[in-house]
Protein backbone atom coordinates (compact mmCIF):
# COMPACT_ATOMS: atom_id res chain seq x y z
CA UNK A 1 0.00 0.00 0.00
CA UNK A 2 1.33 3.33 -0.91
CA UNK A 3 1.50 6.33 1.49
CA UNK A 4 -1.00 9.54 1.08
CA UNK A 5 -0.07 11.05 -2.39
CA UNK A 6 0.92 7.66 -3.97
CA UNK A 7 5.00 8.14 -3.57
CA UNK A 8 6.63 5.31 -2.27
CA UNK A 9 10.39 6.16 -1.30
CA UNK A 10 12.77 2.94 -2.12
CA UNK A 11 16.28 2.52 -0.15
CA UNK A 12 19.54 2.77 -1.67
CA UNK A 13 19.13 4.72 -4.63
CA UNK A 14 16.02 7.69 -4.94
CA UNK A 15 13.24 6.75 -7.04
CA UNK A 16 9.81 8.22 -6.75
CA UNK A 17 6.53 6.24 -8.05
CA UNK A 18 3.56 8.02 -8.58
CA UNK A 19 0.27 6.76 -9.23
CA UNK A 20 -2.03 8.48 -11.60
CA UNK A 21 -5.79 8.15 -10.73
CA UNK A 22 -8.32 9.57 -13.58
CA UNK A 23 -5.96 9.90 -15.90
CA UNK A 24 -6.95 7.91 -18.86
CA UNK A 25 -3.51 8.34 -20.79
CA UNK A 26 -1.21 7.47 -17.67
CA UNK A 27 -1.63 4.38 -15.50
CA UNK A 28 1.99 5.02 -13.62
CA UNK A 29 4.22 8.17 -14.06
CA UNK A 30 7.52 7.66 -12.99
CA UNK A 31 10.16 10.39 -12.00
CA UNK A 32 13.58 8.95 -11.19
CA UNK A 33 16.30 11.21 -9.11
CA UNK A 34 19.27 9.74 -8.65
CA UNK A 35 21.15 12.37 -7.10
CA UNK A 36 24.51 13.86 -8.31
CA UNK A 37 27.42 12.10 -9.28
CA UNK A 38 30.56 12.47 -7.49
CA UNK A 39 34.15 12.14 -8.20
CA UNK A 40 37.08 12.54 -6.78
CA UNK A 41 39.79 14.99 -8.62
CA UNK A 42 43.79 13.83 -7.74
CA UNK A 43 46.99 15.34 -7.89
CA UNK A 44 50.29 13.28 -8.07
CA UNK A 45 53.31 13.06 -10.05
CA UNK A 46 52.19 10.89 -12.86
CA UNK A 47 52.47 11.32 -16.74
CA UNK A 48 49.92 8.96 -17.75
CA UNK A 49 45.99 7.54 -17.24
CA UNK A 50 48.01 3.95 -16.99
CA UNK A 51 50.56 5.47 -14.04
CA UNK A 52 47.76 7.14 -12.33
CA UNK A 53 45.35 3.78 -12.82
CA UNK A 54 48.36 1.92 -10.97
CA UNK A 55 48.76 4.75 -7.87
CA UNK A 56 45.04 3.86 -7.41
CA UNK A 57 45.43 0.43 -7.44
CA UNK A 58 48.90 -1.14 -6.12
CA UNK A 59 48.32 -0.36 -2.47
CA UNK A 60 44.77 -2.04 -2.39
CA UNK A 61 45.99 -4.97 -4.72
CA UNK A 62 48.75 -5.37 -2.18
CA UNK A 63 46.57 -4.92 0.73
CA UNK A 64 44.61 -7.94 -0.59
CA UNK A 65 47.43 -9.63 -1.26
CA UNK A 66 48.94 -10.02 2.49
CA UNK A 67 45.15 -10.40 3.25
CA UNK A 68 44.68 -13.33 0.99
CA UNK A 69 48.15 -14.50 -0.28
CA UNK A 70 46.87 -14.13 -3.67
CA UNK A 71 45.25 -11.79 -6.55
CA UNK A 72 43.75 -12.52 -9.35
CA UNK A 73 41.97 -10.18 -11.73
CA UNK A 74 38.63 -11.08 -11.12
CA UNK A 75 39.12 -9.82 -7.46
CA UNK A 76 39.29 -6.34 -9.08
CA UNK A 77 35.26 -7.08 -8.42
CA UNK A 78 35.77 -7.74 -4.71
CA UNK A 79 38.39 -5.55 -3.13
CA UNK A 80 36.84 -3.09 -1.43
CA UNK A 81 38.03 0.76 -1.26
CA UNK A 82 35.17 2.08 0.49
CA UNK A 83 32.05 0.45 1.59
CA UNK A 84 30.58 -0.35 -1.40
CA UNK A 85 32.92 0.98 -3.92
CA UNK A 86 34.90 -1.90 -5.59
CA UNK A 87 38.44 -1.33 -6.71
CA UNK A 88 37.67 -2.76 -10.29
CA UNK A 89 34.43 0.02 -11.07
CA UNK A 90 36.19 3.00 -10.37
CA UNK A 91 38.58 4.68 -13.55
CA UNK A 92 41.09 6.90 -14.33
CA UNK A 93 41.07 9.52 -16.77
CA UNK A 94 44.10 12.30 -17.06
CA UNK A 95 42.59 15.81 -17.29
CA UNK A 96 45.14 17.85 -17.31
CA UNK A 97 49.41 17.61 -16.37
CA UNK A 98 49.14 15.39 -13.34
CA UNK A 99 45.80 16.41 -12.53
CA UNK A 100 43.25 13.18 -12.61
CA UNK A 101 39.38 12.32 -12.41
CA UNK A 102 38.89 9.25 -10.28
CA UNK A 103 34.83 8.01 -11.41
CA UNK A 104 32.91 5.29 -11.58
CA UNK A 105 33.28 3.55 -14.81
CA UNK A 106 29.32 1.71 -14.06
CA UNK A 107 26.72 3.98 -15.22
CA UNK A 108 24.20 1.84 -12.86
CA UNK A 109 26.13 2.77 -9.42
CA UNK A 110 27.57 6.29 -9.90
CA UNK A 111 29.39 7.32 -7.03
CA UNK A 112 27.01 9.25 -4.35
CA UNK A 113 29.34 12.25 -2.58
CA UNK A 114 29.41 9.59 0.72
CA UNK A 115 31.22 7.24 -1.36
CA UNK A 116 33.36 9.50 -2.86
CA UNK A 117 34.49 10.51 0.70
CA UNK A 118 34.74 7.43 1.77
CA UNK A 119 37.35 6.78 -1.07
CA UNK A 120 39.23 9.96 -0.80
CA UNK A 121 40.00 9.13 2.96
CA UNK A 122 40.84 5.85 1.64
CA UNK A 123 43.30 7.39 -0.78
CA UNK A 124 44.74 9.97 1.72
CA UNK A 125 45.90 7.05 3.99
CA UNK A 126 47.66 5.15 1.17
CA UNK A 127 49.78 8.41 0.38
CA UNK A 128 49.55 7.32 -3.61
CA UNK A 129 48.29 11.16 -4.55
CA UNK A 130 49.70 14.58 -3.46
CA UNK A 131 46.34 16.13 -3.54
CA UNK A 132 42.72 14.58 -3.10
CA UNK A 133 39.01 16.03 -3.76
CA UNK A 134 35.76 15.35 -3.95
CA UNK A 135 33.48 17.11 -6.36
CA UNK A 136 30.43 16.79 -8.33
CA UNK A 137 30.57 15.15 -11.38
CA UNK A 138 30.22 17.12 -14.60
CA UNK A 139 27.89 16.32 -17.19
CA UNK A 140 29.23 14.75 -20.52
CA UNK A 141 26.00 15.39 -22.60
């Protein structure tokens, strides 16, 4: 049964139902906010995407490593950086001399600005970047 007004709010990510009563050209309308995208801008002394990529993920790779005593690509999937953020859907891209935009590379779990926190403290502690922000996303289209 839906609340008064016919919105129903699900967990996780923001998506609004609404019922249409009487309207003969609209049984459900459905608006879907999924909040701003986040990312995390870097600093460090690296001339390429591929160096960069590698600063992101040696320490965690390692981490796993002494955790596990092994790694194998698939586990990209698994290693955590930040609750909920796996090593293997975040991506690199160079944006300017040094300068770097760390994202989510999975359109269907974009990277809410609590995430992106959560992974810039996670990348402050491993010392891999001389510089670490979060900041909203810009739009490609």
């Amino acid at each position: 049964m839906l609340p008064p007004g016919g919105k129903l709010r699900l967990p996780a990510q923001t998506v609004w139902l609404k019922i249409v009563f009487g309207d003969p050209n609209s049984v459900l309308a459905m608006n879907t906010n999924k909040g701003r995208e986040y990312c995390l801008i870097v600093e460090g002394a690296y001339l390429t995407e591929a160096e960069a990529e590698h600063a992101l993920r040696d320490p965690f790779i390692e981490d796993w490593v002494e955790q596990t005593g092994r790694f194998r690509i698939h586990n990209m999937g698994e290693i955590e950086v930040a609750p909920g953020v796996a090593l293997g859907s975040l991506g690199v891209v160079m944006l300017d001399e040094r300068l770097f935009e760390i994202a989510s590379v999975d359109p269907e779990h974009p990277l809410t600005e609590h995430k992106a926190k959560g992974i810039a403290e996670a990348l402050r502690r491993q010392d891999m970047f001389d510089e670490v922000s979060v900041e909203p996303r810009e739009e490609d289209e």
